[in-house]
C-alpha atoms as a PDB file:
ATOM      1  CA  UNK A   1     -33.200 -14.399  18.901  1.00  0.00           C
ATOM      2  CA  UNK A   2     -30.773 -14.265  21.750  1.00  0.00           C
ATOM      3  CA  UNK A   3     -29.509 -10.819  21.017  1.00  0.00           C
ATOM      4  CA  UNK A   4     -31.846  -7.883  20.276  1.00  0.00           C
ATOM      5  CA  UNK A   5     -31.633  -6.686  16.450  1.00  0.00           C
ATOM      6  CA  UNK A   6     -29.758  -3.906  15.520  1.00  0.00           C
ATOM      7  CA  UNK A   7     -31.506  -0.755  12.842  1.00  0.00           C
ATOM      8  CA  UNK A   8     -30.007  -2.164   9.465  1.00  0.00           C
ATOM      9  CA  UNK A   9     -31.828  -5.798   7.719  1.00  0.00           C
ATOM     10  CA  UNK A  10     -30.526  -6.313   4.404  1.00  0.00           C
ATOM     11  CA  UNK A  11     -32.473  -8.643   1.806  1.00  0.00           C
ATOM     12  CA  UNK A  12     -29.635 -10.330  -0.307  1.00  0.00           C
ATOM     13  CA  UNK A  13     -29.202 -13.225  -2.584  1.00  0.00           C
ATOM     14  CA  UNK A  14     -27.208 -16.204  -1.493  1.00  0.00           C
ATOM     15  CA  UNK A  15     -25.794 -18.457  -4.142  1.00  0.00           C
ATOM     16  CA  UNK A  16     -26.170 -22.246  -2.605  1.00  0.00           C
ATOM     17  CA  UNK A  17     -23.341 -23.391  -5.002  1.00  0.00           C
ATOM     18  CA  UNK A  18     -21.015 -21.617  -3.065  1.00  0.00           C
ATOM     19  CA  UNK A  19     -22.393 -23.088   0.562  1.00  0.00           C
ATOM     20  CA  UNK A  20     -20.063 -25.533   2.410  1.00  0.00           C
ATOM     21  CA  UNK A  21     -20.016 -29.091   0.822  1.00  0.00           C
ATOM     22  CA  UNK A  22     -23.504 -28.200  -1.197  1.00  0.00           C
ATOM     23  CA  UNK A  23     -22.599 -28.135  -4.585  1.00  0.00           C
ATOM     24  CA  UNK A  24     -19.724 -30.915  -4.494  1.00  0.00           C
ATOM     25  CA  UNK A  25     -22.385 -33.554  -2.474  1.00  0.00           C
ATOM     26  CA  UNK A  26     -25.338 -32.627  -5.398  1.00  0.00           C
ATOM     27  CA  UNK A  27     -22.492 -33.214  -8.356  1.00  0.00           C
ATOM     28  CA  UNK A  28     -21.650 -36.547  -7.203  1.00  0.00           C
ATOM     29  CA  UNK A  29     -25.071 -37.575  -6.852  1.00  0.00           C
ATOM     30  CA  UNK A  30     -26.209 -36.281 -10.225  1.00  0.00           C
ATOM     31  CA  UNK A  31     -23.417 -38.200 -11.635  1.00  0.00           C
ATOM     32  CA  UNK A  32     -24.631 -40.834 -12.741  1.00  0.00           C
ATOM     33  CA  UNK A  33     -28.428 -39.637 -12.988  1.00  0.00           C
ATOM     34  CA  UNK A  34     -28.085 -38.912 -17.444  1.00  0.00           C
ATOM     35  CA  UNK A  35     -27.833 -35.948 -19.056  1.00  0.00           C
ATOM     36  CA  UNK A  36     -31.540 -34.781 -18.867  1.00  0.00           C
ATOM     37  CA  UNK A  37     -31.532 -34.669 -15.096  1.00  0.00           C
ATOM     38  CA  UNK A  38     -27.854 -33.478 -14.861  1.00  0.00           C
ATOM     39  CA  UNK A  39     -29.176 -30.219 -16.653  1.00  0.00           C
ATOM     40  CA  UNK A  40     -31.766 -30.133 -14.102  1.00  0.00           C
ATOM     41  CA  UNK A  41     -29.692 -30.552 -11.473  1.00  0.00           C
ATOM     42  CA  UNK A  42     -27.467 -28.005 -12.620  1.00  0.00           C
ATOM     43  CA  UNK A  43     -30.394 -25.363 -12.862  1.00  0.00           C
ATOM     44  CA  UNK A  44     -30.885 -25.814  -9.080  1.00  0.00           C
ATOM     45  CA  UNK A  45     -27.137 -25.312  -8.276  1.00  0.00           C
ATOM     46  CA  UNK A  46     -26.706 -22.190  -9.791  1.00  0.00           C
ATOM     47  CA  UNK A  47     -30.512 -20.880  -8.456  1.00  0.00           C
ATOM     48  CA  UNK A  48     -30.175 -17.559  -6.091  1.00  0.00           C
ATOM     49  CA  UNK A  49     -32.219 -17.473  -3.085  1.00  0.00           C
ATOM     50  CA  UNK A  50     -33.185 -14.541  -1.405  1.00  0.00           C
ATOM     51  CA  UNK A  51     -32.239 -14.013   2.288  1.00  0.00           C
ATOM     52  CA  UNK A  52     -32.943 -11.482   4.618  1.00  0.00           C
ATOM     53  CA  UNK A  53     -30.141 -10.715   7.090  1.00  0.00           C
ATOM     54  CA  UNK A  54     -30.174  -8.843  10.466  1.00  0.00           C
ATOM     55  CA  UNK A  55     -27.198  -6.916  12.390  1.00  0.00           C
ATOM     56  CA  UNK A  56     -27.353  -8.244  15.916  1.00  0.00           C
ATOM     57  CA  UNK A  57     -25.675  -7.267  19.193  1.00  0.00           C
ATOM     58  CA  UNK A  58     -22.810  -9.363  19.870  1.00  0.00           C
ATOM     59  CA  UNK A  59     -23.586 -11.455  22.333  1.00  0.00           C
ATOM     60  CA  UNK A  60     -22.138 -14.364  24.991  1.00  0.00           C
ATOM     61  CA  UNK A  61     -24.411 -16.767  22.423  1.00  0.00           C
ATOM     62  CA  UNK A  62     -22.298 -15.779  19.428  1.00  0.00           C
ATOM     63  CA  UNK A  63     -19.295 -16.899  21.001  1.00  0.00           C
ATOM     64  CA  UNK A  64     -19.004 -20.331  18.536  1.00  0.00           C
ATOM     65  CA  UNK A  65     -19.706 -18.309  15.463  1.00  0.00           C
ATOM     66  CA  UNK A  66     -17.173 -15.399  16.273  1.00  0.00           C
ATOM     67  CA  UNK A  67     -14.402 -17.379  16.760  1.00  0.00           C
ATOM     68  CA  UNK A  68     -14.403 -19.858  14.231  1.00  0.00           C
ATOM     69  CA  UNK A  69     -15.046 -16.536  11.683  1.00  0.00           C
ATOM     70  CA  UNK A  70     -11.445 -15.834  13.511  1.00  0.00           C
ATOM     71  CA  UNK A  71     -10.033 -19.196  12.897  1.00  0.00           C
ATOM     72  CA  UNK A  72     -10.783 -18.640   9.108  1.00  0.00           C
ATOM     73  CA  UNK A  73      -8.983 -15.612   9.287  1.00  0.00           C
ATOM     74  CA  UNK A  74      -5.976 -16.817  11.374  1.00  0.00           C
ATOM     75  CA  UNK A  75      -5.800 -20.249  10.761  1.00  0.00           C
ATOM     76  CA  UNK A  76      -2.703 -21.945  12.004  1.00  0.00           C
ATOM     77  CA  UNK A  77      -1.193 -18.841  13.823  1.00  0.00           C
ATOM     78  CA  UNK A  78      -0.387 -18.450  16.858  1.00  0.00           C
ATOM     79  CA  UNK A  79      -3.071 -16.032  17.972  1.00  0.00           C
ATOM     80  CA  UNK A  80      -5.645 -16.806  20.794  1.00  0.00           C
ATOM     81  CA  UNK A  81      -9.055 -16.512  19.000  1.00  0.00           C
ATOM     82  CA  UNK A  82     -10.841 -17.865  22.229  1.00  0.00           C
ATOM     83  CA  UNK A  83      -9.226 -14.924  24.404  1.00  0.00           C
ATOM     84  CA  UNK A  84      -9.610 -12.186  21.193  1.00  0.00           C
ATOM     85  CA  UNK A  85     -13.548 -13.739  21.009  1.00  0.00           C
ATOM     86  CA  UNK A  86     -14.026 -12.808  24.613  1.00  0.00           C
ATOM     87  CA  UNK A  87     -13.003  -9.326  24.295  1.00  0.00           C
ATOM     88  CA  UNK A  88     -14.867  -8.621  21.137  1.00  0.00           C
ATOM     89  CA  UNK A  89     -17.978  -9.964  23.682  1.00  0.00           C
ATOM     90  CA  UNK A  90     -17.190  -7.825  26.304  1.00  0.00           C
ATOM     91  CA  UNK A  91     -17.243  -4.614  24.207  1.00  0.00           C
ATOM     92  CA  UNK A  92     -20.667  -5.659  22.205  1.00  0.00           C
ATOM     93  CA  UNK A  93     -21.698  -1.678  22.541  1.00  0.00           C
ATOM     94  CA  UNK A  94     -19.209  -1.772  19.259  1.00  0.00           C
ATOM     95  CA  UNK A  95     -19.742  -4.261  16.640  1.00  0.00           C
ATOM     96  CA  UNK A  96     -22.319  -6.199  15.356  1.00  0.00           C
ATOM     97  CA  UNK A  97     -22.841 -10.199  14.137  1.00  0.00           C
ATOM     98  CA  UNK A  98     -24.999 -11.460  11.071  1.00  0.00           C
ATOM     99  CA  UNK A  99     -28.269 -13.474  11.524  1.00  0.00           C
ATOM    100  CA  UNK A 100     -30.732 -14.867   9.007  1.00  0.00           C
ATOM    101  CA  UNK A 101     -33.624 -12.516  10.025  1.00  0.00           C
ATOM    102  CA  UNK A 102     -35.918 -15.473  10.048  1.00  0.00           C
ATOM    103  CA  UNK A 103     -35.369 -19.058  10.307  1.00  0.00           C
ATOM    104  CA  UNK A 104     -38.869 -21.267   8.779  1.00  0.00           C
ATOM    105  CA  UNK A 105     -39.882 -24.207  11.405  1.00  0.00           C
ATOM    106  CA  UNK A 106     -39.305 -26.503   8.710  1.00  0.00           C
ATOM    107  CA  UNK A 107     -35.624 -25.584   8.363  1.00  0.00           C
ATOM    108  CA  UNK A 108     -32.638 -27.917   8.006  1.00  0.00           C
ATOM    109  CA  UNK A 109     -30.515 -25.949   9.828  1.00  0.00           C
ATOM    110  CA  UNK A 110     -29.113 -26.894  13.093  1.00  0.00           C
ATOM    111  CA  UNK A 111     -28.707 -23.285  15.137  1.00  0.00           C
ATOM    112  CA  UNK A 112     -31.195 -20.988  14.079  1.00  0.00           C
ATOM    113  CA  UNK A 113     -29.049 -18.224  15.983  1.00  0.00           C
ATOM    114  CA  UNK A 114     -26.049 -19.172  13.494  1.00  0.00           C
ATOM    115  CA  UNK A 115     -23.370 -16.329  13.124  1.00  0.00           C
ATOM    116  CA  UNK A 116     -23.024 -15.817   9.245  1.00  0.00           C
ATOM    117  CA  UNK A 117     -20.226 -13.054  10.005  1.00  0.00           C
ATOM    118  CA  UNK A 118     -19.765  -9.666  12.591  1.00  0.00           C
ATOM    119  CA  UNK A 119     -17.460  -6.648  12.481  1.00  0.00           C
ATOM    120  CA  UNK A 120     -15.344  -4.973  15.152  1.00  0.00           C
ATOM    121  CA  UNK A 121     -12.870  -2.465  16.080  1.00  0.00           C
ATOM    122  CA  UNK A 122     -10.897  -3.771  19.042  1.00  0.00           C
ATOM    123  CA  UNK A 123      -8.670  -0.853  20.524  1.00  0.00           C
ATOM    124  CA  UNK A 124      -4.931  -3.065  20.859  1.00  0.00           C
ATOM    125  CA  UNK A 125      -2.933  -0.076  22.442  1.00  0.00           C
ATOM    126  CA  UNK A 126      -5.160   0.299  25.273  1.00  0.00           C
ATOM    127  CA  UNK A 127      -5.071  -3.786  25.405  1.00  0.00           C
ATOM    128  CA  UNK A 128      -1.198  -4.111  25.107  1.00  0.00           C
ATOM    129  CA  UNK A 129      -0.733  -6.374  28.012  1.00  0.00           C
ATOM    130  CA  UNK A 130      -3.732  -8.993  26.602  1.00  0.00           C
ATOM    131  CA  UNK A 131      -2.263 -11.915  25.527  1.00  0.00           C
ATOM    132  CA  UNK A 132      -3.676 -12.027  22.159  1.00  0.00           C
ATOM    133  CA  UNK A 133      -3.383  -8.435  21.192  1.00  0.00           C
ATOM    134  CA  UNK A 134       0.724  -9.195  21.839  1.00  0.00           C
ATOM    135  CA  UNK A 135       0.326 -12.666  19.530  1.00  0.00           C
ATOM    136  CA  UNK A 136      -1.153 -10.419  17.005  1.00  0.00           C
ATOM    137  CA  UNK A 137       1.187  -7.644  17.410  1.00  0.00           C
ATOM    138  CA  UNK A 138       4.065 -10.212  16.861  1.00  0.00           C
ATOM    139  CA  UNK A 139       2.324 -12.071  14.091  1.00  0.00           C
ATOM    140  CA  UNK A 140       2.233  -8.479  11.741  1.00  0.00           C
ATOM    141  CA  UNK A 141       5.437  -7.730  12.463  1.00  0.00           C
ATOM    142  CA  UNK A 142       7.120 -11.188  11.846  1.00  0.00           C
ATOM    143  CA  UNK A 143       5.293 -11.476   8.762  1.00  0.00           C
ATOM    144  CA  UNK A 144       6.052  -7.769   7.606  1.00  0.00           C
ATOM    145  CA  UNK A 145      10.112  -8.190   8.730  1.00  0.00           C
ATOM    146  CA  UNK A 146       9.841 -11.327   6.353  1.00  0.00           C
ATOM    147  CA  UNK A 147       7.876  -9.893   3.091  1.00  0.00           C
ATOM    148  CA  UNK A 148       8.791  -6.007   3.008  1.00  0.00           C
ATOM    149  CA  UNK A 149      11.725  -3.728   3.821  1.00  0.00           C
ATOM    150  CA  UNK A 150      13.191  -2.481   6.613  1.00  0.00           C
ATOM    151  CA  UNK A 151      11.779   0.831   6.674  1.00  0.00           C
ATOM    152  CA  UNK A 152       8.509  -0.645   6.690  1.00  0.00           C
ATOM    153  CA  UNK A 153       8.849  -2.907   9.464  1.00  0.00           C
ATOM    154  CA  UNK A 154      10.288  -0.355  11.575  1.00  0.00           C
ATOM    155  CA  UNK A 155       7.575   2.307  10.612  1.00  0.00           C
ATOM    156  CA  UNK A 156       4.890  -0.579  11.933  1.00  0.00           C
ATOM    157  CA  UNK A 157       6.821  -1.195  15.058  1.00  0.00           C
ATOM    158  CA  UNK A 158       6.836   2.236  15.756  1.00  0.00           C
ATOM    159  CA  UNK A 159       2.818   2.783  14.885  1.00  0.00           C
ATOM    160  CA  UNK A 160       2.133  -0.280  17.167  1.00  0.00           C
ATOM    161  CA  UNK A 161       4.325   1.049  19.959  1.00  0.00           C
ATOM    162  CA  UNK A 162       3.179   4.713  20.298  1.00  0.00           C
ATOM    163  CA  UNK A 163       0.863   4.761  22.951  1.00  0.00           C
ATOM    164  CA  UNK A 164      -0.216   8.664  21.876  1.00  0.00           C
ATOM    165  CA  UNK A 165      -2.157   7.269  18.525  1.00  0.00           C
ATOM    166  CA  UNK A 166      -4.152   3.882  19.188  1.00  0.00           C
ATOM    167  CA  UNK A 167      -3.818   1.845  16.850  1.00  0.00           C
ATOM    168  CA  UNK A 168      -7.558  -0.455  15.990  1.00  0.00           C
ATOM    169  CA  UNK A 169      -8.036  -4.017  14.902  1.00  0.00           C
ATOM    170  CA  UNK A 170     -10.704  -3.501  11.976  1.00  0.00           C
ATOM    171  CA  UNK A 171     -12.101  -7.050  11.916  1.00  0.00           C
ATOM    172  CA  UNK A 172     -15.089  -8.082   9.027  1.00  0.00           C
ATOM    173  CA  UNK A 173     -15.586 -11.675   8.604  1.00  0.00           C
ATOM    174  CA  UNK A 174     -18.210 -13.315   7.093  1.00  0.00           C
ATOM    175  CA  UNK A 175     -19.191 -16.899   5.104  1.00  0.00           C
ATOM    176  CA  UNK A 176     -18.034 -16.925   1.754  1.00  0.00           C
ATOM    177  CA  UNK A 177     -21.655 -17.137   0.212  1.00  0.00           C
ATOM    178  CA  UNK A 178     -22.951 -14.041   2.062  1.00  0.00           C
ATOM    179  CA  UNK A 179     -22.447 -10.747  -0.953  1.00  0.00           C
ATOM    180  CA  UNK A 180     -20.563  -7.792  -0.270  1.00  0.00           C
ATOM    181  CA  UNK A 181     -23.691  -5.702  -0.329  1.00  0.00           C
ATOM    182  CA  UNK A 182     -24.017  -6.780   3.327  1.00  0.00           C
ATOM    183  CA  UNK A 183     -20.755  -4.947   4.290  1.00  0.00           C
ATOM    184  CA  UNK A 184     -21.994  -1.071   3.899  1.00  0.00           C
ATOM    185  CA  UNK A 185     -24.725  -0.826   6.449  1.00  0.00           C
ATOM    186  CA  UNK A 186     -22.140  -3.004   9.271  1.00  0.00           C
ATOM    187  CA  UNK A 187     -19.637  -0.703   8.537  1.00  0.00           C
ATOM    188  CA  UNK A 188     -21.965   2.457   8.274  1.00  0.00           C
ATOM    189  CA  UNK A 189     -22.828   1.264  11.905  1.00  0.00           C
ATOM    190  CA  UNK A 190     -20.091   0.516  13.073  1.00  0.00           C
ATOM    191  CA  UNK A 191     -19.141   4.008  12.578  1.00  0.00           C
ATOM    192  CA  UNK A 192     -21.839   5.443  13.887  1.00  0.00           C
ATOM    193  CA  UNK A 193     -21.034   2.844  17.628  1.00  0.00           C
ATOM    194  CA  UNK A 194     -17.833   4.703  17.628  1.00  0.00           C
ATOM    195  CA  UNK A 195     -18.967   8.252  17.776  1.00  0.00           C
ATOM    196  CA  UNK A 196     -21.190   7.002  20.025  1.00  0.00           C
ATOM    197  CA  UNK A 197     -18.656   5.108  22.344  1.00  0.00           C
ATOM    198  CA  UNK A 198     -16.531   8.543  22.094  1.00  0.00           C
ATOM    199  CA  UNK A 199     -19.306  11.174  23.018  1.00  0.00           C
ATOM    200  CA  UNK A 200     -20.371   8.561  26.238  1.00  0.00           C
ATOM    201  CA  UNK A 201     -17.149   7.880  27.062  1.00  0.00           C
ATOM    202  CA  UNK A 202     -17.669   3.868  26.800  1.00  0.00           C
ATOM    203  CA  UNK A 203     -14.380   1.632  26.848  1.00  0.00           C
ATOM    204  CA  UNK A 204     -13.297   2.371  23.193  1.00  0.00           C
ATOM    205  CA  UNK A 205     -10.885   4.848  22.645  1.00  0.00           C
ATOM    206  CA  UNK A 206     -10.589   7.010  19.589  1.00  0.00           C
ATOM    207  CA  UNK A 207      -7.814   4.929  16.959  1.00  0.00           C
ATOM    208  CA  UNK A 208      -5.546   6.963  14.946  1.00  0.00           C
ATOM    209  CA  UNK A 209      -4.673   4.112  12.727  1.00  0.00           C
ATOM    210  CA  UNK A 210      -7.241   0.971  11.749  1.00  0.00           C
ATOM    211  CA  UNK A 211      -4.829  -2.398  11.481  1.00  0.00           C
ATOM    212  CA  UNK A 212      -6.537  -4.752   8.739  1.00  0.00           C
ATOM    213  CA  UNK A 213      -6.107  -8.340   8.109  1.00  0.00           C
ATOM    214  CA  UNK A 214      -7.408  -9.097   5.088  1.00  0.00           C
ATOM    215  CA  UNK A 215      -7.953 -12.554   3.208  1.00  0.00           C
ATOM    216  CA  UNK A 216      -6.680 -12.364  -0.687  1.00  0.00           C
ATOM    217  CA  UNK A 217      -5.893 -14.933  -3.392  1.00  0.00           C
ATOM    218  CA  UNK A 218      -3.737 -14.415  -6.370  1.00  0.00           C
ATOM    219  CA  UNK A 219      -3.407 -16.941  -9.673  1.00  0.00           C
ATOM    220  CA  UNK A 220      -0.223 -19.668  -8.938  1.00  0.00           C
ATOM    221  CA  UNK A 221       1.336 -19.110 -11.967  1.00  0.00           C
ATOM    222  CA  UNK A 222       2.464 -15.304 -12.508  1.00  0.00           C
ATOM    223  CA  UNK A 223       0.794 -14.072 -15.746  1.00  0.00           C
ATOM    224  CA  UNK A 224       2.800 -11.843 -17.801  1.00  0.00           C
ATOM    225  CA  UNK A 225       2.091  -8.062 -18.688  1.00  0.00           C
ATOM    226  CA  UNK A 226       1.971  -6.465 -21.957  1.00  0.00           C
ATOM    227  CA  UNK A 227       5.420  -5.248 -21.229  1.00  0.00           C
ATOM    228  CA  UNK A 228       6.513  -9.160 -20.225  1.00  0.00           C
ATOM    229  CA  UNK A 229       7.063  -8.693 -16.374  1.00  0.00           C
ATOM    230  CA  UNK A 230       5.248 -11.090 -14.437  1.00  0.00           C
ATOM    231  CA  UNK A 231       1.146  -9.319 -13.682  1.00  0.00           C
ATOM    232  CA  UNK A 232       1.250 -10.014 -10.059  1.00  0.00           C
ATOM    233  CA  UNK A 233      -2.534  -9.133  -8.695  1.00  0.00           C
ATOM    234  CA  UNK A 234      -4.250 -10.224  -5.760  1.00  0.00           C
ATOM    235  CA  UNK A 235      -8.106 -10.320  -5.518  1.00  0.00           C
ATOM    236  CA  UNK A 236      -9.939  -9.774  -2.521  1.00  0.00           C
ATOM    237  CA  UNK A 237     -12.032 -12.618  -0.932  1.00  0.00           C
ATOM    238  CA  UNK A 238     -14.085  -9.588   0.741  1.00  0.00           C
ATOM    239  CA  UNK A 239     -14.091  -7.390  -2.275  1.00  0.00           C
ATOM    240  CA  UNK A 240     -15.220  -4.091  -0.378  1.00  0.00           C
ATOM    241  CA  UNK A 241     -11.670  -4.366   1.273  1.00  0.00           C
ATOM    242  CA  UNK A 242      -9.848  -3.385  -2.289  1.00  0.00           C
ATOM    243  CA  UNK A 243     -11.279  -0.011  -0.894  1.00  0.00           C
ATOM    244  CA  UNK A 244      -9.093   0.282   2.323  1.00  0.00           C
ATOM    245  CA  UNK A 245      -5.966  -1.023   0.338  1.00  0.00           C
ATOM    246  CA  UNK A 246      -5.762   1.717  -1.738  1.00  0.00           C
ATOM    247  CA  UNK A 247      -6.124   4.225   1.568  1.00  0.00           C
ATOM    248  CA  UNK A 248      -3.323   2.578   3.101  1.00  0.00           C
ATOM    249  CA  UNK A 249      -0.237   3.572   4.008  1.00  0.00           C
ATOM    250  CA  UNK A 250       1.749   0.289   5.305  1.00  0.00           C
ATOM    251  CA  UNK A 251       0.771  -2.291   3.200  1.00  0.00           C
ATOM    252  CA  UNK A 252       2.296  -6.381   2.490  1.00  0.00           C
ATOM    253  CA  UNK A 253       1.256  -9.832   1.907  1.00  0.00           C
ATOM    254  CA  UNK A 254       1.892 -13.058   3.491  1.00  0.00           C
ATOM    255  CA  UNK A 255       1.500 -16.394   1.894  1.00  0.00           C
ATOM    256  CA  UNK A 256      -0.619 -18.835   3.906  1.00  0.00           C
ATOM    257  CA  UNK A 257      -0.339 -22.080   1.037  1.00  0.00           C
ATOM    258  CA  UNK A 258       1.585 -23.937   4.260  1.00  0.00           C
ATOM    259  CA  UNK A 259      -1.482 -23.183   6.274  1.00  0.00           C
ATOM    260  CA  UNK A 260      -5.221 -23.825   4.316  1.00  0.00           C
ATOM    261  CA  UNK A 261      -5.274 -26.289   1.005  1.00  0.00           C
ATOM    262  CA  UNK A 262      -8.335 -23.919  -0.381  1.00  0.00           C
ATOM    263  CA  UNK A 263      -8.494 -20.630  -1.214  1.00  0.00           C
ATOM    264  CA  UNK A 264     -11.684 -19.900   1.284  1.00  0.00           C
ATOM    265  CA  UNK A 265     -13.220 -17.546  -1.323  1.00  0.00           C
ATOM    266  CA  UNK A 266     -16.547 -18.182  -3.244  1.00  0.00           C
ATOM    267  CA  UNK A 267     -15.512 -15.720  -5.772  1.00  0.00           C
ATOM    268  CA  UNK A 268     -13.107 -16.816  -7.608  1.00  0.00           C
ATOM    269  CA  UNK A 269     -14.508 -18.799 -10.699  1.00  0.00           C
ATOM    270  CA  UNK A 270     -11.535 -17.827 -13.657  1.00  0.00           C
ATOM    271  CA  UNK A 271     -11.870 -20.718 -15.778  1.00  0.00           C
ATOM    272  CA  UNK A 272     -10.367 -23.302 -12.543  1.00  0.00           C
ATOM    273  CA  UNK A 273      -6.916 -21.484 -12.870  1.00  0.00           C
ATOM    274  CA  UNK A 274      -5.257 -22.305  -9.308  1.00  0.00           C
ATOM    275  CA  UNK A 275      -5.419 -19.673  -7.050  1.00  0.00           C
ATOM    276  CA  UNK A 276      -2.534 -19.357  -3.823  1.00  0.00           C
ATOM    277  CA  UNK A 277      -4.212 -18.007  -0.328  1.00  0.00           C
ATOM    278  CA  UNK A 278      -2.461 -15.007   1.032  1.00  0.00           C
ATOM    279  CA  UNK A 279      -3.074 -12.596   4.107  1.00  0.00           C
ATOM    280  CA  UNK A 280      -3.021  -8.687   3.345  1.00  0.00           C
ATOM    281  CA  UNK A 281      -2.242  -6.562   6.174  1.00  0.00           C
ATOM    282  CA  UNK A 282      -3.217  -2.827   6.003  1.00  0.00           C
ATOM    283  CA  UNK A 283      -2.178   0.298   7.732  1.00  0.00           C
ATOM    284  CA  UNK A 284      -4.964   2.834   7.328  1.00  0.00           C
ATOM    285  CA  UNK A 285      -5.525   6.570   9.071  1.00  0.00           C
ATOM    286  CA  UNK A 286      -8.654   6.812  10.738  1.00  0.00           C
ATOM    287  CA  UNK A 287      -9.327  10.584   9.102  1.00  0.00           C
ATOM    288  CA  UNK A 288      -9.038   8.570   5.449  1.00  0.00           C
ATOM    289  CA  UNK A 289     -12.358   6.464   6.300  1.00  0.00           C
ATOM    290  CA  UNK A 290     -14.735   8.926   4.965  1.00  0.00           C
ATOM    291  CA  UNK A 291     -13.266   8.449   1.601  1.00  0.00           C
ATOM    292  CA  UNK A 292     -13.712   4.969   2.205  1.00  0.00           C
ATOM    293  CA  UNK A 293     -17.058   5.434   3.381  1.00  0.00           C
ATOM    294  CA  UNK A 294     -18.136   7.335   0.064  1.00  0.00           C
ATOM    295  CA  UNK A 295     -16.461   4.382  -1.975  1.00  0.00           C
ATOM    296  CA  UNK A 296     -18.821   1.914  -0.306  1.00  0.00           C
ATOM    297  CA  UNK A 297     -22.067   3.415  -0.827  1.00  0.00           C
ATOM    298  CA  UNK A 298     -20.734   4.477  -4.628  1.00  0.00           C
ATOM    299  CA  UNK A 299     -20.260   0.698  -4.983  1.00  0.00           C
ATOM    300  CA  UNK A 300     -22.157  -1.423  -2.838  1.00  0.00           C
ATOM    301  CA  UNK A 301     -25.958   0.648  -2.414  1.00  0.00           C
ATOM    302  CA  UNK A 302     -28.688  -2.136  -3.061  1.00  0.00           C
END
């Protein structure tokens, strides 16, 4: 490995029908293969295989992986994921990347150091002047001045601006066929990098708020309620994020339909009803993550 392993390997399953490309190539080529080997074909799909994943140092090496995870988040805005990918590098004594834990000789895979997904806490108010902290900065707040009121959009303005309670990027990205399970011993560590970074005095400053991006779908068509209003839910593509939303205190959504023709999500399987991408962005106080914390390891202990 080009980075040293962190504490934490998790064994999970991975579900190959949800891997890029994978299950739409094998469907076409079973096509026209009759029904006996279709219903073969099918059993492979939907067979789990168990991998073993490893939290890794972020490293110069990781640089490909990190920032197309970033793209997938962003997309078409107008935030530099190269220069955001850089400082995530430079501050590798917070954060981690995921890595298969071990790669067979006989693999397919092209980069046996592949980046599966990494989490981060980039401090933006003590990198105001950064290019892409200010694209992001102006990115939340177009987006919030657009899709909430005007209380809210001054409340974040004022968060973002007040240099006396730093404000954190929370970042957790990660392929869409690696399980949620994965998420509570990054985030346990990541936790436990930022005491660290505090008691050593290492470049990451103690956040008062944690400023969350998060990716979420919701059905096309509004379904109605008992009561007949419109049922307007969104789902979590990372489901262990429903747990920050409901700690929030600045919350919105922004449609990204203009941006992505697929809701990047290998969750969502309700029957083929059409699902429309959105962004979430969160506003959560750093003294409300242990009751986060305690909601992760009710819900996602393997």
């Amino acid at each position: 490995m080009a980075s040293s392993a962190k504490r934490r390997a998790v064994g999970l399953a991975e579900n190959p029908e949800e891997s890029e490309n994978s299950s739409d190539e094998k469907s076409e080529a079973d096509a026209d293969s009759g029904e006996e080997d279709s219903d073969a074909s099918d059993e492979e799909i939907n067979e789990e295989v168990m991998v073993d994943f490893e939290a890794h140092t972020i490293s110069v090496y990781d640089f490909n992986g990190v920032k197309r995870l970033l793209q997938q988040l962003f997309l078409k805005a107008h935030v530099n994921t190269s220069e955001m990918t850089d400082l995530i590098i430079q501050q590798n004594h917070v954060g981690s990347v995921i890595k298969q834990a071990e790669v067979p000789d006989d693999s397919d895979d092209d980069d046996p150091d592949e980046v599966f997904g990494f989490i981060t806490l980039l401090n933006l108010t003590e990198r105001k002047d950064v290019q892409c902290v200010e694209e992001l900065k102006e990115l939340v707040v177009d987006q919030c001045e657009k899709n909430s009121t005007h209380s809210v959009t001054e409340q974040l303005e004022q968060i973002l601006n007040d240099a006396s309670k730093p404000v954190g990027l929370l970042v957790s990205e990660r392929f869409i066929n690696v399980p949620p399970q994965i998420a509570l011993p990054l985030h346990k560590q990541l936790q436990e990098e930022l005491a660290d970074a505090q008691r050593t005095n290492k470049p990451s400053e103690k956040c008062h708020y944690c400023l969350m991006i998060s990716k979420t779908c919701k059905e096309a068509k509004s379904v109605p309620a008992r009561g007949g209003a419109p049922k307007d839910e969104y789902m979590f593509v990372n489901a262990e994020e429903e747990f920050f939303y409901e700690q929030a205190i600045l919350k919105f959504h922004f449609s990204v339909q203009e941006e992505t023709d697929t809701c990047l999500s290998g969750r969502w399987s309700f029957e083929d009803v059409p699902m429309k991408p959105f962004r979430t962005v969160m506003l959560i106080p750093a003294d409300r993550m242990p009751a986060i914390m305690t909601k992760l390891t009710e819900y996602l202990t393997v």
